[in-house]
Protein backbone atom coordinates (compact mmCIF):
# COMPACT_ATOMS: atom_id res chain seq x y z
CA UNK A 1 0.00 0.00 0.00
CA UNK A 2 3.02 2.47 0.92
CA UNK A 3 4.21 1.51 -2.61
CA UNK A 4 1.11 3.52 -4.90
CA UNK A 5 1.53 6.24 -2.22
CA UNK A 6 5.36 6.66 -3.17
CA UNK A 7 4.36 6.58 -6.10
CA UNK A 8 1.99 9.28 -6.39
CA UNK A 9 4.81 11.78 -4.71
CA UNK A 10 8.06 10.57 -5.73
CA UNK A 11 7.72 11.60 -9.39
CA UNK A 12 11.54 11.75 -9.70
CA UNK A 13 12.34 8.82 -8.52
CA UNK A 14 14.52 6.38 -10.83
CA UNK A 15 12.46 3.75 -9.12
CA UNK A 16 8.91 5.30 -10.68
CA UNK A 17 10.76 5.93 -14.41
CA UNK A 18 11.57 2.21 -14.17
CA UNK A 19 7.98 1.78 -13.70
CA UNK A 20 6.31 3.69 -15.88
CA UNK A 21 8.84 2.60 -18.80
CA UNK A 22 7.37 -0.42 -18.37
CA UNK A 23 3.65 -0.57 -17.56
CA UNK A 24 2.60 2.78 -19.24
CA UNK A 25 0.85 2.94 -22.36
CA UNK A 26 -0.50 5.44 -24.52
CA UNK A 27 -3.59 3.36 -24.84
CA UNK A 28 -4.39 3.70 -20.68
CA UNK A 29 -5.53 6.19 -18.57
CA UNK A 30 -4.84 4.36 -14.92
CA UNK A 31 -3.96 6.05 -12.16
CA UNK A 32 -1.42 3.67 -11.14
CA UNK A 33 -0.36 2.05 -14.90
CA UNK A 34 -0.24 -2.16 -14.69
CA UNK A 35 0.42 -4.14 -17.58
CA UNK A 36 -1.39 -7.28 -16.80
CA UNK A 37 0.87 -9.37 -19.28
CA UNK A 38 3.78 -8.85 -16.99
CA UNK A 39 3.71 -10.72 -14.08
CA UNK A 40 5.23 -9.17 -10.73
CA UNK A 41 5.23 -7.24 -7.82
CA UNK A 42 4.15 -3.92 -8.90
CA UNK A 43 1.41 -5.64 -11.04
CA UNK A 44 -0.03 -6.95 -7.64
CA UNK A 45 0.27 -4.15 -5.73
CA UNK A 46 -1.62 -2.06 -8.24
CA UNK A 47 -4.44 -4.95 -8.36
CA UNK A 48 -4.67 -5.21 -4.73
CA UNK A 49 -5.13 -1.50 -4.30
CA UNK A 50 -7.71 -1.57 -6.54
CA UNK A 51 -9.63 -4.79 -4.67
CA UNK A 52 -8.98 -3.25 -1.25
CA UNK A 53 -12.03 -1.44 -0.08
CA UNK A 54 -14.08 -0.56 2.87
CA UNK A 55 -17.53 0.63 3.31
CA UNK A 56 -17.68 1.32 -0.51
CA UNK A 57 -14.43 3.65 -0.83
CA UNK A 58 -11.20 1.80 -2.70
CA UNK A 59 -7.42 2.19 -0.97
CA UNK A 60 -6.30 3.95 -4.58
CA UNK A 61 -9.06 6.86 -4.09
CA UNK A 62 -8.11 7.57 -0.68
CA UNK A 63 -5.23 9.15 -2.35
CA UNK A 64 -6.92 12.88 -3.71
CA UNK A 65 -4.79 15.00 -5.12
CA UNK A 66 -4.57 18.66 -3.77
CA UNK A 67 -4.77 21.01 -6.15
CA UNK A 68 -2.87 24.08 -5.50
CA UNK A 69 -1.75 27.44 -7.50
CA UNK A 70 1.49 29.35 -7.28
CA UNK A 71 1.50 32.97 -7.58
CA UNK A 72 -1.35 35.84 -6.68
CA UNK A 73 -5.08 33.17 -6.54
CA UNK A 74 -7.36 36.22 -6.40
CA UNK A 75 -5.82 37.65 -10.23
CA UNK A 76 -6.59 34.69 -11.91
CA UNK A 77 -8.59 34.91 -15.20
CA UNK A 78 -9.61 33.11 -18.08
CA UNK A 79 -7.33 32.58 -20.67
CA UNK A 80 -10.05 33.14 -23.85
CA UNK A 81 -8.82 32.79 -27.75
CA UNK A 82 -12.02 33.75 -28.32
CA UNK A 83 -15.63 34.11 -26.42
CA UNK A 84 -18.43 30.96 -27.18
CA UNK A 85 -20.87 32.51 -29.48
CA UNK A 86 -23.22 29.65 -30.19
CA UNK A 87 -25.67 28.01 -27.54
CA UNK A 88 -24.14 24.60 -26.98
CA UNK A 89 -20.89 26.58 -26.18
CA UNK A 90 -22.51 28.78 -23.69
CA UNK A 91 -24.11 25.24 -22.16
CA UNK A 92 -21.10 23.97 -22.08
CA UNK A 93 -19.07 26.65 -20.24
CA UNK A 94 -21.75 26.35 -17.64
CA UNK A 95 -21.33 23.04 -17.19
CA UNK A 96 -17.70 23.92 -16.95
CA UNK A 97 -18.99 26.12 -13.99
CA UNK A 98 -20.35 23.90 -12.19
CA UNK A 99 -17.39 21.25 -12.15
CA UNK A 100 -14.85 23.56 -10.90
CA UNK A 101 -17.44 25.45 -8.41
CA UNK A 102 -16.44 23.76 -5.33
CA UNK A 103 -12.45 23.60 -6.54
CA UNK A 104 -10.90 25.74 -3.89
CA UNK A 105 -7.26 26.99 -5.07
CA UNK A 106 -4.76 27.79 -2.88
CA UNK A 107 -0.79 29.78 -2.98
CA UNK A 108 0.77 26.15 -3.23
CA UNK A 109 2.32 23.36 -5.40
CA UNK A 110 0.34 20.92 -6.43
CA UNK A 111 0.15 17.81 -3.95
CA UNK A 112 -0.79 14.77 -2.95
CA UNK A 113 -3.26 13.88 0.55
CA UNK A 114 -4.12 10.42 2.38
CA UNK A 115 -8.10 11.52 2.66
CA UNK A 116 -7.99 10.50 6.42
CA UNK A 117 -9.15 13.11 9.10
CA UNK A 118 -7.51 16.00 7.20
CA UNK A 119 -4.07 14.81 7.25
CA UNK A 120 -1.85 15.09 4.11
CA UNK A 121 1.02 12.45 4.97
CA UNK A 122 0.26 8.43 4.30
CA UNK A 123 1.46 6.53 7.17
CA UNK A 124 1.07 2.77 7.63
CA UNK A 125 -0.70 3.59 11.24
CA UNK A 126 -3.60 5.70 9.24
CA UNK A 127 -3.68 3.16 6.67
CA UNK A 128 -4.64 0.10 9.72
CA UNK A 129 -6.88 2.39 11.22
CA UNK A 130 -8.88 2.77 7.60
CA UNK A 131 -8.78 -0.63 6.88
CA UNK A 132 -10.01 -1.76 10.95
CA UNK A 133 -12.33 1.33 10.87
CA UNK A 134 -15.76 -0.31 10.54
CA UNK A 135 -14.66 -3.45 13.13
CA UNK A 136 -13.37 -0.67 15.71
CA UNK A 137 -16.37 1.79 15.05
CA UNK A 138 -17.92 1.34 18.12
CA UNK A 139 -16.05 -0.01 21.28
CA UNK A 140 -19.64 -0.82 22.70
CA UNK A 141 -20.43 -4.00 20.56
CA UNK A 142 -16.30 -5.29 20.76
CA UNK A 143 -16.63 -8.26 23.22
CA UNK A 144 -15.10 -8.59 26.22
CA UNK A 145 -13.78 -12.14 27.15
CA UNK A 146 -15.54 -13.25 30.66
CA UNK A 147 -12.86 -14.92 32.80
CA UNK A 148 -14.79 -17.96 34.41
CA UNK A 149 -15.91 -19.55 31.94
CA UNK A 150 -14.47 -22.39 29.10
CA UNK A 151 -12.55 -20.69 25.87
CA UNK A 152 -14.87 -22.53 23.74
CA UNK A 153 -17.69 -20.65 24.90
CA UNK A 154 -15.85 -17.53 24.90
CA UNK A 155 -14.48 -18.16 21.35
CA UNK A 156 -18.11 -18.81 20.15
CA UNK A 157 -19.30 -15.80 21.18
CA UNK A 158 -16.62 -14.16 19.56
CA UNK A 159 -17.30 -15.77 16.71
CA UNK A 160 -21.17 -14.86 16.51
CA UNK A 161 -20.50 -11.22 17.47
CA UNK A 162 -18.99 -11.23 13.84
CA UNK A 163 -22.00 -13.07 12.23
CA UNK A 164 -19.39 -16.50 11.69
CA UNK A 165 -21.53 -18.96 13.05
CA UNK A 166 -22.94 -22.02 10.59
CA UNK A 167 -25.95 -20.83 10.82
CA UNK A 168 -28.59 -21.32 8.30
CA UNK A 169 -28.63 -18.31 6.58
CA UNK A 170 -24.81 -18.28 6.66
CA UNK A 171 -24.62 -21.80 5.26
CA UNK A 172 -26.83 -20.67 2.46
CA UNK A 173 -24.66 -17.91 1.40
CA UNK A 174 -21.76 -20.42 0.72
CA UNK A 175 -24.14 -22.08 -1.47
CA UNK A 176 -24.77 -25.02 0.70
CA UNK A 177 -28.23 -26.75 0.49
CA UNK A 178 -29.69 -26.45 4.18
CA UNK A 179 -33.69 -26.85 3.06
CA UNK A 180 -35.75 -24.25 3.66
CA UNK A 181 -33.29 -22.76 6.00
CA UNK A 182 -35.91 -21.95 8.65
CA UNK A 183 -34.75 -21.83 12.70
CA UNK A 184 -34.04 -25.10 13.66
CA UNK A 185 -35.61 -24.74 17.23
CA UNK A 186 -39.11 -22.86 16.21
CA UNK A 187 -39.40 -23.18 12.79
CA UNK A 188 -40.98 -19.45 12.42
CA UNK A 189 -38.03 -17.56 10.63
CA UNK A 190 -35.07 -17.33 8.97
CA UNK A 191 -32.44 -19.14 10.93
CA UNK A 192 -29.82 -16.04 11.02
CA UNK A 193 -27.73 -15.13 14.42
CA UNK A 194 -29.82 -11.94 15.57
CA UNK A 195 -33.05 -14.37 15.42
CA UNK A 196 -31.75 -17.50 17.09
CA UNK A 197 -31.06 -15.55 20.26
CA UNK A 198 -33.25 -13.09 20.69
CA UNK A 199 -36.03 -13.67 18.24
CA UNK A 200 -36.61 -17.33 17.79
CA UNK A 201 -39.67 -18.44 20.78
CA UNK A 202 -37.67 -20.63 22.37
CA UNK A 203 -35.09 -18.17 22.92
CA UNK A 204 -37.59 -15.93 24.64
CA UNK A 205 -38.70 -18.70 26.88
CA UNK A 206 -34.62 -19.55 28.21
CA UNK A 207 -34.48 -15.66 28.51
CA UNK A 208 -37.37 -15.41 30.71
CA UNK A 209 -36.48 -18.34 32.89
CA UNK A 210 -32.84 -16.80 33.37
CA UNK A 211 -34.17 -13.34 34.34
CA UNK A 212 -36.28 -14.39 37.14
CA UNK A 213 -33.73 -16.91 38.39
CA UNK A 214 -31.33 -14.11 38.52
CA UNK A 215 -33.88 -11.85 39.98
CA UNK A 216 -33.20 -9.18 36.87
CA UNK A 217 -35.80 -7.34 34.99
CA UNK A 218 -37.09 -9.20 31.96
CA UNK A 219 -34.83 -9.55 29.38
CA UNK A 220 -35.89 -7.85 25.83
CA UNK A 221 -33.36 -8.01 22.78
CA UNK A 222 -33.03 -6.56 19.26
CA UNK A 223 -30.34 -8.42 18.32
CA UNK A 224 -27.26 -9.74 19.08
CA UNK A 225 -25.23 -7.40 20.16
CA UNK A 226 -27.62 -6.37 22.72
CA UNK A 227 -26.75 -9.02 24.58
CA UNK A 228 -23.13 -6.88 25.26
CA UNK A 229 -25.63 -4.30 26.49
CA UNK A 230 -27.56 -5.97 29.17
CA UNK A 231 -25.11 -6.07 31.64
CA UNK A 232 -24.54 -1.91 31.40
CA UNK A 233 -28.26 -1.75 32.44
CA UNK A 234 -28.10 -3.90 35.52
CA UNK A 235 -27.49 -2.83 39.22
CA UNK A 236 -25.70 -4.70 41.59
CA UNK A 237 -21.55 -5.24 42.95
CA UNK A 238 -18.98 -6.14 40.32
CA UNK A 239 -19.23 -9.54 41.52
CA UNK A 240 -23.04 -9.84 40.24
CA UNK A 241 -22.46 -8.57 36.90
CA UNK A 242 -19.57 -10.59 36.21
CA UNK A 243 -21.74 -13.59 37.44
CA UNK A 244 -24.63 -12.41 35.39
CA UNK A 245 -22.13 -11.70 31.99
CA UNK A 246 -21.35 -15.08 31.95
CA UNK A 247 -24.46 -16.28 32.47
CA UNK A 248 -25.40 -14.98 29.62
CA UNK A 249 -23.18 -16.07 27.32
CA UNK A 250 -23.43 -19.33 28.71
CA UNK A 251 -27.22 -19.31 27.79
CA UNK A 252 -26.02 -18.36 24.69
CA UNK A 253 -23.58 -21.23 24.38
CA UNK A 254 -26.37 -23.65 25.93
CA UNK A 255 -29.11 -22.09 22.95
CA UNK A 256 -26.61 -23.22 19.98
CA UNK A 257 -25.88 -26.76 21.71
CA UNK A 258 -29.83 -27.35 22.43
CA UNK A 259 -29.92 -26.07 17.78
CA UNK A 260 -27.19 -28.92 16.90
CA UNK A 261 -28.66 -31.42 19.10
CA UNK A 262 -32.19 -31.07 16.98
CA UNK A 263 -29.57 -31.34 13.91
CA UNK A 264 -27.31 -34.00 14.62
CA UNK A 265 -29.43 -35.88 17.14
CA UNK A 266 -32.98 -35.72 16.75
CA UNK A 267 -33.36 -34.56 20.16
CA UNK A 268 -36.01 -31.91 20.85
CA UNK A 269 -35.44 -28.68 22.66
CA UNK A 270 -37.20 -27.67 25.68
CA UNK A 271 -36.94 -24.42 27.25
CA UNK A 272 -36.79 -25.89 30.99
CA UNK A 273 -33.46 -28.53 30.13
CA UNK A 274 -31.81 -25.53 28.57
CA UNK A 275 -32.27 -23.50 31.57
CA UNK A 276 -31.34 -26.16 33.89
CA UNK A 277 -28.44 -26.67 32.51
CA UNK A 278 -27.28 -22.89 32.37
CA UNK A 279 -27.67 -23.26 36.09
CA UNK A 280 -25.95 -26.48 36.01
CA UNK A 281 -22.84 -25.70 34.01
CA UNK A 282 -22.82 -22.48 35.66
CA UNK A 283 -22.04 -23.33 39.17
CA UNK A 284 -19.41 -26.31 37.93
CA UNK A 285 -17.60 -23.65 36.07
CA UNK A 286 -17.98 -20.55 38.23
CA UNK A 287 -17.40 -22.90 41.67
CA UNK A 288 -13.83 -24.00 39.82
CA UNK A 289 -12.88 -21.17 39.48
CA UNK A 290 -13.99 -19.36 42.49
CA UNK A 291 -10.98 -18.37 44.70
CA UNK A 292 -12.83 -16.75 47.87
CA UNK A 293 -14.05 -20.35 49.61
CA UNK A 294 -16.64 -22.56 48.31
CA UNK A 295 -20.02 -21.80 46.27
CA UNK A 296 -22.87 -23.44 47.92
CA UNK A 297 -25.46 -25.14 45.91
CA UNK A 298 -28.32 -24.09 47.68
CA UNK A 299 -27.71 -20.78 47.40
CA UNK A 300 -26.72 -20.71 43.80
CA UNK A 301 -29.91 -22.01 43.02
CA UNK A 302 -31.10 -18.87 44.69
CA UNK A 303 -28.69 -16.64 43.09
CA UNK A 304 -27.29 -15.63 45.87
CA UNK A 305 -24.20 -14.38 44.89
CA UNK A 306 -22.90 -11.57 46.83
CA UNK A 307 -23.25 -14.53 49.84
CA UNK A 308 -21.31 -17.32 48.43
């Protein structure tokens, strides 16, 4: 990527002659010239700028040139050999007009500027920053591993916070046959990752029976990300809410097990095993790795937390 950038503002350089000996023709136009009958590095560099693109805008036209104008701005006229004196040249100075309207001159060389937050130097850190923009947009939806409990459920929910789940929707758009790629535990909708845990019925029931046993407001999602959100909107010591975050992952973890166990094994989902065994799996992991004494059962059942 530094490579088209040099290349753009080293216009002396023996390097860039080399180049343009080579790949330009009087046939092309390009921006960056690549003869695609010779193979190399510059030929990839050019086609991967070109390919590399986020939210719409391509790496090559974040490069804008600055247009600039040495001597006195305010004097300059128009250079006429002679006035339009017929319509469509009249029409078409207008539309001259208008494309240079919003060009804003100024008492410098011309240039070249990395269209990033106004600054006018490339640098390899801008460039990351571009290219991790829309995954670092907003902090509030980045998730946060939860300590107590397995990796595997930690990397699954890592996994479904970027939509990379198998589930049927995503299977479909790898062109894999999955039927009529409805939700394998209610059947009602499209199996996708927002509606398997927060849409789908059975997913409402689990959420209910994990908000009273937790003794938390009813829990109402959106989609999946909300999930993240919950525990911002809860009261209680840090203890709770790091009790209650990995609860609900864990319910999470517990909803996708009860989806490939319908799959794989025929075996029907029902909202009260899937709860139990939140509460189940819950206090084996949590009590492992609990370092202040012992969890008691009894009172874990009660979520009691604060008193274990």
């Amino acid at each position: 990527m530094e490579w088209l950038w040099r290349y753009r503002v080293e216009c002396d350089a023996l390097w860039r002659k080399v180049i343009d000996a080579i790949h330009v023709s009087g046939r092309r136009w390009d921006s960056y010239p690549s003869n695609k009958s010779i193979a190399g590095t510059w030929t990839k560099m050019v086609r991967i700028g070109y390919r590399t693109k986020v939210e719409g805008v391509h790496f090559v036209n974040m490069i804008r040139e600055r247009i600039g104008a040495q001597g006195d701005v305010g004097r300059m006229m128009w250079d006429w050999k002679r006035y339009p004196n017929v319509d469509i040249e009249g029409a078409e100075l207008v539309a001259c007009h208008r494309l240079v309207g919003d060009v804003r001159l100024t008492n410098k060389k011309d240039d070249w500027g990395w269209n990033m937050e106004g600054h006018s130097v490339y640098s390899v850190k801008e460039s990351k920053q571009w290219l991790l923009g829309p995954v670092n947009s907003d902090e509030s939806y980045m998730y946060k591993w939860c300590k107590w409990i397995p990796n595997k459920c930690n990397i699954f929910m890592w996994r479904a916070n970027m939509d990379r789940i198998p589930t049927m929707t995503a299977l479909r758009r790898r062109n894999i046959v999955v039927g009529d790629g409805f939700c394998t535990l209610c059947g009602e909708a499209e199996e996708t990752t927002d509606h398997i845990f927060t849409a789908c019925s059975v997913a409402s029931g689990v959420w209910g029976g994990i908000s009273s046993w937790c003794k938390i407001p009813p829990l109402f999602m959106f989609s999946f990300k909300d999930v993240f959100q919950l525990i911002n909107h809860l009261d209680g010591s840090k203890t709770r809410k790091e009790v209650i975050y990995g609860l609900l992952i864990l319910t999470c973890w517990c909803l996708w097990k009860a989806r490939n166990d319908k799959i794989f094994n025929n075996r029907e989902a029902n909202v009260v095993h899937i709860v139990s065994d939140v509460k189940v799996l819950g206090f084996l992991w949590y009590s492992s790795r609990f370092k202040e004494g012992k969890v008691d059962w009894k009172r874990w059942c009660h979520f009691r937390v604060d008193l274990m």
